[in-house]
N, C-alpha and C. Protein backbone atom coordinates (compact mmCIF):
# COMPACT_ATOMS: atom_id res chain seq x y z
N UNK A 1 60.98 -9.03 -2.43
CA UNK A 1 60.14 -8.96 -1.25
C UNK A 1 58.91 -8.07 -1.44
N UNK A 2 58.92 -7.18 -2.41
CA UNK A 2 57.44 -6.49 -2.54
C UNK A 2 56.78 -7.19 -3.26
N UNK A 3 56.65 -8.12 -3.81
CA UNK A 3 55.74 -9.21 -4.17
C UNK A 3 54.86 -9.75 -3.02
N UNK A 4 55.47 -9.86 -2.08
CA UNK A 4 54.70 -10.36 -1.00
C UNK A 4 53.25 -10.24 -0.20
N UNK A 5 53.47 -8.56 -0.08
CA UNK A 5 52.30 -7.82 0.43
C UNK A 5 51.19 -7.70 -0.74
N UNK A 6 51.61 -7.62 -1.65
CA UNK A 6 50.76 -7.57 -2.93
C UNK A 6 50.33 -8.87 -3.38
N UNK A 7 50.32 -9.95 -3.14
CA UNK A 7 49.87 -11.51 -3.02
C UNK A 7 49.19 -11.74 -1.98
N UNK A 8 49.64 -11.07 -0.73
CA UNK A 8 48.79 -11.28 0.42
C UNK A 8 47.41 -10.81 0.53
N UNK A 9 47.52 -9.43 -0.31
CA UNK A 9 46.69 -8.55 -0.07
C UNK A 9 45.17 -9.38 -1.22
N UNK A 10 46.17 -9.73 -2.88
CA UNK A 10 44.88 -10.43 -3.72
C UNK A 10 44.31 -11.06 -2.67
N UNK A 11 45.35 -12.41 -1.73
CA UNK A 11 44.52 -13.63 -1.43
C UNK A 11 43.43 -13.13 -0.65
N UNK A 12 43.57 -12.25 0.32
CA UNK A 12 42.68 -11.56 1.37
C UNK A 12 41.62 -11.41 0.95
N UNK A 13 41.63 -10.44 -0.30
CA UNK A 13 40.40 -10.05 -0.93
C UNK A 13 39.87 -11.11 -1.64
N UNK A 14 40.23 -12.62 -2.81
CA UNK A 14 39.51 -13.79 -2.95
C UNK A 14 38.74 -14.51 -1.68
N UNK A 15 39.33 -14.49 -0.54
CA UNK A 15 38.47 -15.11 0.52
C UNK A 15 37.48 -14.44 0.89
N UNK A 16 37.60 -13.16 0.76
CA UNK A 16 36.54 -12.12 1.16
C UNK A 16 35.27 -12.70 0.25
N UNK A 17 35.61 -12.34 -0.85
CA UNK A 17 34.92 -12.22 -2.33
C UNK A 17 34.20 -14.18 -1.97
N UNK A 18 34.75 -14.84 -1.70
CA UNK A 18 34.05 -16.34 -1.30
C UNK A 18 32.93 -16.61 -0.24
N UNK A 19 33.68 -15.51 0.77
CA UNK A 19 32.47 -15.54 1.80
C UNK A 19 31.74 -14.68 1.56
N UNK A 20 31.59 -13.54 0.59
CA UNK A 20 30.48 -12.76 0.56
C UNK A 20 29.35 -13.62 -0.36
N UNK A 21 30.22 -14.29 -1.42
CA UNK A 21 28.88 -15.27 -2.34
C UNK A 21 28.38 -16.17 -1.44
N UNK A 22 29.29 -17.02 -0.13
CA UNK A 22 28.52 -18.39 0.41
C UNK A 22 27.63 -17.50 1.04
N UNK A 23 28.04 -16.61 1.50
CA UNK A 23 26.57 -15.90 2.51
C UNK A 23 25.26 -15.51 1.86
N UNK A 24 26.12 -14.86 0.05
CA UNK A 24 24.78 -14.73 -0.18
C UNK A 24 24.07 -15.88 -0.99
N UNK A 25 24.68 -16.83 -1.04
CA UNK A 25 24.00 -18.02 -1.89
C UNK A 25 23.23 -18.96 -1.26
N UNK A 26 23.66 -18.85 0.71
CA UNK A 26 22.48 -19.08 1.70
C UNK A 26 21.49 -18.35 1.67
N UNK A 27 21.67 -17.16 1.57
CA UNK A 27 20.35 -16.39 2.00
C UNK A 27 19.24 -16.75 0.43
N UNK A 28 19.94 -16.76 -0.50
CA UNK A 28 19.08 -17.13 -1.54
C UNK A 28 18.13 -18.39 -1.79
N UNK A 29 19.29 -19.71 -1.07
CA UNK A 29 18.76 -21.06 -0.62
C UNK A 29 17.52 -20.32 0.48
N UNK A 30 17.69 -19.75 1.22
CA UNK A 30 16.67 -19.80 2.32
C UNK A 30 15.17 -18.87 1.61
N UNK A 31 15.38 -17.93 0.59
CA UNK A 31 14.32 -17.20 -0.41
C UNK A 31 13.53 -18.39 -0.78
N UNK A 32 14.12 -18.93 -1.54
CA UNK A 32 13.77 -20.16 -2.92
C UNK A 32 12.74 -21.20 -2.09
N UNK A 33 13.44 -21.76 -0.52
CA UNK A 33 12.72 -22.76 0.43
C UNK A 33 11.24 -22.16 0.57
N UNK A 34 11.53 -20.53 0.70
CA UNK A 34 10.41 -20.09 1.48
C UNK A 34 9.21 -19.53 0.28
N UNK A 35 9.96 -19.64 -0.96
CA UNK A 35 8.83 -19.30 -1.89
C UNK A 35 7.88 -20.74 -2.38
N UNK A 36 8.80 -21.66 -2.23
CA UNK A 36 8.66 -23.17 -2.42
C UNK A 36 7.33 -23.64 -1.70
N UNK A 37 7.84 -23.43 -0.10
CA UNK A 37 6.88 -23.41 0.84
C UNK A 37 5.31 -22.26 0.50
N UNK A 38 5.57 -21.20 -0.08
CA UNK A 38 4.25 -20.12 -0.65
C UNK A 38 3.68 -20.82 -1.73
N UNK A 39 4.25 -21.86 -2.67
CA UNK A 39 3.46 -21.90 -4.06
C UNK A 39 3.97 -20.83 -4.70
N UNK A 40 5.00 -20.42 -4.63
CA UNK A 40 5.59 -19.44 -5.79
C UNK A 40 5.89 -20.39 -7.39
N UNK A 41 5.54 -20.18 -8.24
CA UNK A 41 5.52 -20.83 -9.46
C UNK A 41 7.11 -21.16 -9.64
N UNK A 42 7.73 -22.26 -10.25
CA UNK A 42 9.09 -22.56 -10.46
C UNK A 42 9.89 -21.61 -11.22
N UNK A 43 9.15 -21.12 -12.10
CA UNK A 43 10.23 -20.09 -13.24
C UNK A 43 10.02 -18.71 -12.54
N UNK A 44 9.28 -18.43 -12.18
CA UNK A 44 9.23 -17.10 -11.20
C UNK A 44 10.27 -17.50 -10.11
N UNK A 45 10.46 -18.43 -9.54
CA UNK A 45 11.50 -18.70 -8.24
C UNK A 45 12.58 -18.85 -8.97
N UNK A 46 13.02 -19.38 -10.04
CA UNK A 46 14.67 -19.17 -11.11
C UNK A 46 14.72 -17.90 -11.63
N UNK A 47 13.69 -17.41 -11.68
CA UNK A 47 14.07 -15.91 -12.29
C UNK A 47 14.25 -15.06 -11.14
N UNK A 48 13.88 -15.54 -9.81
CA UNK A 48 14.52 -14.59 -9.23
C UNK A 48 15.67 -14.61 -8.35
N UNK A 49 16.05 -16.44 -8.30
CA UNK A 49 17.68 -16.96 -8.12
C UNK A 49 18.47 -16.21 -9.02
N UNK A 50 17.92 -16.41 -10.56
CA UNK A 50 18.79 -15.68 -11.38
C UNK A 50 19.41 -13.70 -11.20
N UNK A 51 18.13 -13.20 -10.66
CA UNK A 51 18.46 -12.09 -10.36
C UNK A 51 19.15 -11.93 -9.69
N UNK A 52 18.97 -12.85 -7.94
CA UNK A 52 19.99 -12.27 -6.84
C UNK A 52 21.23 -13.20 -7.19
N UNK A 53 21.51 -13.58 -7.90
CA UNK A 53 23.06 -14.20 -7.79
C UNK A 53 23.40 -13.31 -8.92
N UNK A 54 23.30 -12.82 -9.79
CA UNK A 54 23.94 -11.52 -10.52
C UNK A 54 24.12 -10.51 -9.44
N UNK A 55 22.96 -10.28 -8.83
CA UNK A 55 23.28 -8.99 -7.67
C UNK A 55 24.20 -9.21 -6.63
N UNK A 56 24.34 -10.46 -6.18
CA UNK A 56 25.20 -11.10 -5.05
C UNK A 56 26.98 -10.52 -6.13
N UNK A 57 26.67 -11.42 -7.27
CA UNK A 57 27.90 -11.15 -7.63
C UNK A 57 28.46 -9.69 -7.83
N UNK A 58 27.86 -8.49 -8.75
CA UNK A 58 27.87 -7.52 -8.55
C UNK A 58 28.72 -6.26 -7.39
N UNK A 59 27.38 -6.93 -6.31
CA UNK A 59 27.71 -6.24 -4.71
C UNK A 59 29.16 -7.00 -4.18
N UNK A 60 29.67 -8.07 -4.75
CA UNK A 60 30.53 -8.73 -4.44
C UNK A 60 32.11 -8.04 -4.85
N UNK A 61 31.79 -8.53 -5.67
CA UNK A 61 32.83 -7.38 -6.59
C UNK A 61 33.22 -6.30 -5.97
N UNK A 62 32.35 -4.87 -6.29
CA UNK A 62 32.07 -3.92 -5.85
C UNK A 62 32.68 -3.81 -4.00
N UNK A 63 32.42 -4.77 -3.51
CA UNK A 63 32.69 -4.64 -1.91
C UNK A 63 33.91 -5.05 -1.95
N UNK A 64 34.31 -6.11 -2.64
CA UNK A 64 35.90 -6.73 -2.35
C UNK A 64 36.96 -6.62 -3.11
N UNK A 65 36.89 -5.42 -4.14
CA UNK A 65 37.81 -4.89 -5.13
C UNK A 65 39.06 -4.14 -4.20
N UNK A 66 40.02 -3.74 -4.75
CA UNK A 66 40.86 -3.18 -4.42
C UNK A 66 41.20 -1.75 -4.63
N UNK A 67 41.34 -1.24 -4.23
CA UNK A 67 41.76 0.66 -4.36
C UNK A 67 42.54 0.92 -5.99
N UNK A 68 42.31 1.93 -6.38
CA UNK A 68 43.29 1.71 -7.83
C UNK A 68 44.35 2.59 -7.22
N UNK A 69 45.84 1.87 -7.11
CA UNK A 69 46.83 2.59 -6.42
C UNK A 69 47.22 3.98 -7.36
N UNK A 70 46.64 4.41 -8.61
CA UNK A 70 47.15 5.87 -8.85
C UNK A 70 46.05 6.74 -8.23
């Protein structure tokens, strides 16, 4: 039975960790539209998808990790 809480607890934190990327992989869709819409050059607009989805992932991590129980 202590398996339980400790399975519950990973799954909690994978869903977390899912909705923190869909949120930030909208807000990035909505960057990219609006640089699109400026005439921002194409490789300047992937280089800077490329940046915030490392940072998304990162802050992701970082926010939805777990305590180290020692």
């Amino acid at each position: 039975m202590a398996m339980a809480p400790c399975w519950r607890a990973r799954k909690r934190n994978g869903v977390s960790f899912g909705i923190y990327i869909l949120g930030f992989v909208i807000l990035i869709g909505g960057l990219i539209y609006g640089a699109v819409i400026l005439h921002v050059a194409a490789h300047w607009i992937a280089v800077g998808a490329i940046v915030l989805l490392g940072l998304a992932i990162l802050k992701g991590v970082q926010a939805t990790r777990g305590k180290d129980p020692s």
